[in-house]
C-alpha atoms as a PDB file:
ATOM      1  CA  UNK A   1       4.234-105.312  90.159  1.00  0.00           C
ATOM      2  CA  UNK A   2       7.532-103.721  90.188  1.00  0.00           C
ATOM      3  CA  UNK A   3       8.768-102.813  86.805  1.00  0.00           C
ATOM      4  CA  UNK A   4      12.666-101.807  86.539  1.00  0.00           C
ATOM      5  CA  UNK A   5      15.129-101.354  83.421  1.00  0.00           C
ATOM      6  CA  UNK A   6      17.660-102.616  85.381  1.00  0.00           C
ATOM      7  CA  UNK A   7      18.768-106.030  85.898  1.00  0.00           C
ATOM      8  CA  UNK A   8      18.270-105.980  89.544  1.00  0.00           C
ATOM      9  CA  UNK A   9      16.261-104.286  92.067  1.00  0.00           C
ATOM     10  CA  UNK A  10      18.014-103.016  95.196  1.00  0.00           C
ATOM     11  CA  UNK A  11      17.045-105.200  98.569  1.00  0.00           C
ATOM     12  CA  UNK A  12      15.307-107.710  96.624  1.00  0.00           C
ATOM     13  CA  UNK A  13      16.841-111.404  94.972  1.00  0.00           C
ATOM     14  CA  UNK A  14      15.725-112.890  92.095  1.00  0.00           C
ATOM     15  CA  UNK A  15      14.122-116.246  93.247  1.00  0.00           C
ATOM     16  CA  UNK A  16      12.914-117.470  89.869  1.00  0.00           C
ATOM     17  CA  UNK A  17      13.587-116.150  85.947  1.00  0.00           C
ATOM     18  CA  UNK A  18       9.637-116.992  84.616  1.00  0.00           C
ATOM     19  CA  UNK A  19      10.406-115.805  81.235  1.00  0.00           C
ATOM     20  CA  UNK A  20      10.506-113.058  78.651  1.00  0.00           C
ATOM     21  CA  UNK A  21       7.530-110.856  78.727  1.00  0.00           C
ATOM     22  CA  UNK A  22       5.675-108.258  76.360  1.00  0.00           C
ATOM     23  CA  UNK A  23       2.978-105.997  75.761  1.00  0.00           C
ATOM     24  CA  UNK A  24       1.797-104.772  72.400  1.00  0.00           C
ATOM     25  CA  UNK A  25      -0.226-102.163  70.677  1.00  0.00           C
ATOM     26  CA  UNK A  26      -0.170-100.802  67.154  1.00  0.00           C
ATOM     27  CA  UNK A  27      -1.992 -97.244  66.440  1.00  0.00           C
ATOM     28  CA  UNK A  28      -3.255 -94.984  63.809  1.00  0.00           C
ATOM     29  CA  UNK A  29      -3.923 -91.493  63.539  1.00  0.00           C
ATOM     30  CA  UNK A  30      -7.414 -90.885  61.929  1.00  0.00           C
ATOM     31  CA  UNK A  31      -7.527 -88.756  58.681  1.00  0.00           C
ATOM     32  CA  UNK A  32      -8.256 -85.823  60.819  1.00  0.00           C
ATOM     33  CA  UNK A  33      -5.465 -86.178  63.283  1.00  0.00           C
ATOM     34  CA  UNK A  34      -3.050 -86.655  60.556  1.00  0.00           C
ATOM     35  CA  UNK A  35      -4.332 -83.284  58.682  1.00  0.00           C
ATOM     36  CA  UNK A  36      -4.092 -81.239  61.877  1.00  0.00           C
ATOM     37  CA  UNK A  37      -0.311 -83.033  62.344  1.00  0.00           C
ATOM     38  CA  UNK A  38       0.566 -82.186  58.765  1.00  0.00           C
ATOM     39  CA  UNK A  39      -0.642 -78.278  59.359  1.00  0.00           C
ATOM     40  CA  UNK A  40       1.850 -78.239  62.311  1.00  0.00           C
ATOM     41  CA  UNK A  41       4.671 -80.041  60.637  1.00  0.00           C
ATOM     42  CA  UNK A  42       4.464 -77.662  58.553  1.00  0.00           C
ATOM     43  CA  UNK A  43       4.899 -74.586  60.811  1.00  0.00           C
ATOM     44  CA  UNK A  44       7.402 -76.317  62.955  1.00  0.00           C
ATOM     45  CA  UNK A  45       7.093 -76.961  66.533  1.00  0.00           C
ATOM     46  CA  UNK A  46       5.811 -80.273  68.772  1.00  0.00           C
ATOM     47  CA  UNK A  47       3.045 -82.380  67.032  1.00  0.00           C
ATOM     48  CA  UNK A  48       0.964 -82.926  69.703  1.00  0.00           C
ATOM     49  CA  UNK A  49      -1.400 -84.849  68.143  1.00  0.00           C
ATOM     50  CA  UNK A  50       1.129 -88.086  67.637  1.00  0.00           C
ATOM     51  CA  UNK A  51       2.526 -87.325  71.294  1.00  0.00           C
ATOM     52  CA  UNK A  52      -0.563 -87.745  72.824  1.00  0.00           C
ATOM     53  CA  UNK A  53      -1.309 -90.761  70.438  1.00  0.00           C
ATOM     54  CA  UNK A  54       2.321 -92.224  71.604  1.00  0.00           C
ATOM     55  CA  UNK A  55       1.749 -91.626  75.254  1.00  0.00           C
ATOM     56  CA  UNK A  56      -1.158 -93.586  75.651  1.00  0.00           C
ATOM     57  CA  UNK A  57       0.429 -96.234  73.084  1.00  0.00           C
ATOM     58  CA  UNK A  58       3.280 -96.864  75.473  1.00  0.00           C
ATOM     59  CA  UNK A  59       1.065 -96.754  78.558  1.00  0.00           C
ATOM     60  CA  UNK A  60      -1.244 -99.482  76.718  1.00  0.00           C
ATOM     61  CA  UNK A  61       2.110-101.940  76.108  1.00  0.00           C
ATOM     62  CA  UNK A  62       3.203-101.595  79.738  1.00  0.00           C
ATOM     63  CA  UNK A  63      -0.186-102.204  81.332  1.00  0.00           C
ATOM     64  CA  UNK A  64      -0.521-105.699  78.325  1.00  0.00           C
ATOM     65  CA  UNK A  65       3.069-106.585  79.393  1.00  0.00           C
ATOM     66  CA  UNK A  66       1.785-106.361  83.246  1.00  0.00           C
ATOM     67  CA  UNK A  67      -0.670-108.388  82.538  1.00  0.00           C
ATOM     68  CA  UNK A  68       1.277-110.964  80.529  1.00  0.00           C
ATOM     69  CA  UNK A  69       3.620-111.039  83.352  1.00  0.00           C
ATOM     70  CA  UNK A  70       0.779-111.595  86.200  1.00  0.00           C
ATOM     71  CA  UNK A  71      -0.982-114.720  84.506  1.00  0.00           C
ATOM     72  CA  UNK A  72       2.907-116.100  83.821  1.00  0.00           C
ATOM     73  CA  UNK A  73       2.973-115.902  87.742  1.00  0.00           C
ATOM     74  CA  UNK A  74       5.670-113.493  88.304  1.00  0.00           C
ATOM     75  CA  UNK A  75       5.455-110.790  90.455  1.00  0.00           C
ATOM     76  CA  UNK A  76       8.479-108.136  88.803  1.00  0.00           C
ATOM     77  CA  UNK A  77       9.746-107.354  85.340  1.00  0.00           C
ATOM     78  CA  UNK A  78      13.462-106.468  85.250  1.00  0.00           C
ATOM     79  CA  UNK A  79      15.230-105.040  81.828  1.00  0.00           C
ATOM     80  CA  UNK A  80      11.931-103.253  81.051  1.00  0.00           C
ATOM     81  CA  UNK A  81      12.533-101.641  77.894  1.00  0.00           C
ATOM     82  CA  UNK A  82      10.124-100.175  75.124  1.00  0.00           C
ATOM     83  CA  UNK A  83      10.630-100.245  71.203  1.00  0.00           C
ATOM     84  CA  UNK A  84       8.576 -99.134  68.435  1.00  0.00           C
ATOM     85  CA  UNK A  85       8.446 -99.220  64.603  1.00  0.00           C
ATOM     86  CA  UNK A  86       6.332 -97.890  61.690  1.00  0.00           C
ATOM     87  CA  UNK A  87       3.826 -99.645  59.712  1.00  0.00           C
ATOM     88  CA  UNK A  88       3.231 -98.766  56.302  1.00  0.00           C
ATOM     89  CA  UNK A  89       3.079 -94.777  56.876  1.00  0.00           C
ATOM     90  CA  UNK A  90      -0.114 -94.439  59.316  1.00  0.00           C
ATOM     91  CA  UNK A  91       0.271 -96.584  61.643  1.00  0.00           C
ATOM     92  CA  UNK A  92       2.748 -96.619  64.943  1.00  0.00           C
ATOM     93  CA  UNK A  93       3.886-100.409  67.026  1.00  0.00           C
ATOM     94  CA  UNK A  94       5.102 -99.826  70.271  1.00  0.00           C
ATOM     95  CA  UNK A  95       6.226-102.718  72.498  1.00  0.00           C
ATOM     96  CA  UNK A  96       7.386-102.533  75.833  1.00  0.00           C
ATOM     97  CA  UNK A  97       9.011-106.046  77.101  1.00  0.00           C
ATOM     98  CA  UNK A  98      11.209-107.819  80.060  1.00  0.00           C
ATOM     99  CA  UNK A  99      12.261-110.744  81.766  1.00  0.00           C
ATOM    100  CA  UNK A 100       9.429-111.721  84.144  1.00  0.00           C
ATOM    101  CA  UNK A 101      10.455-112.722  86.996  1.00  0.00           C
ATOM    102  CA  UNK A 102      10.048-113.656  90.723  1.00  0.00           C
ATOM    103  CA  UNK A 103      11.643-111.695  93.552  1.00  0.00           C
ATOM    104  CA  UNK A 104      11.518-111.676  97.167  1.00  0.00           C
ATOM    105  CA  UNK A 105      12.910-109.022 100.102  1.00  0.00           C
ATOM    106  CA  UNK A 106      16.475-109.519 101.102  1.00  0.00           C
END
């Protein structure tokens, strides 16, 4: 599966646009992930207890927006991008999402 943030992908044509495409996760630091984050924040300095956390979050929404794409059929994601939001004050959404489509070799 070739994944790209850009509309096209260099010696390859879009043959068929199969449709907008996402992956999704939501997480939550447990209490004491959050107290060891808040000891940090405190002292300054990467928290890397939530980068770790966010890492694997946006590894998780790329390999459910894979999948997504697969079972639609397609075979490439172009515009690949990734956004994420808060939930309440605990809890992290990331989503990473596309245009699935099908390509073939020039």
């Amino acid at each position: 599966m070739m994944i790209v943030t850009t509309e096209n992908i260099p010696g390859y044509h879009v043959r068929e646009i199969v449709g907008p495409v996402f992956g999704l996760t939501v997480r939550s630091r447990g209490i004491g992930g959050n107290i060891v984050a808040g000891l940090r924040s405190i002292m300054g300095g990467e928290i890397k207890e939530y980068t770790s956390m966010l890492e694997d979050a946006r590894k998780q929404a790329l390999d459910r927006m894979v999948k997504n794409a697969k079972e639609m059929g397609a075979n490439a994601v172009v515009m690949m991008r990734y956004d994420s939001g808060e939930i309440g004050q605990d809890m992290s959404e990331i989503v990473a999402y596309g245009t699935a489509v099908i390509v073939e070799k020039e």
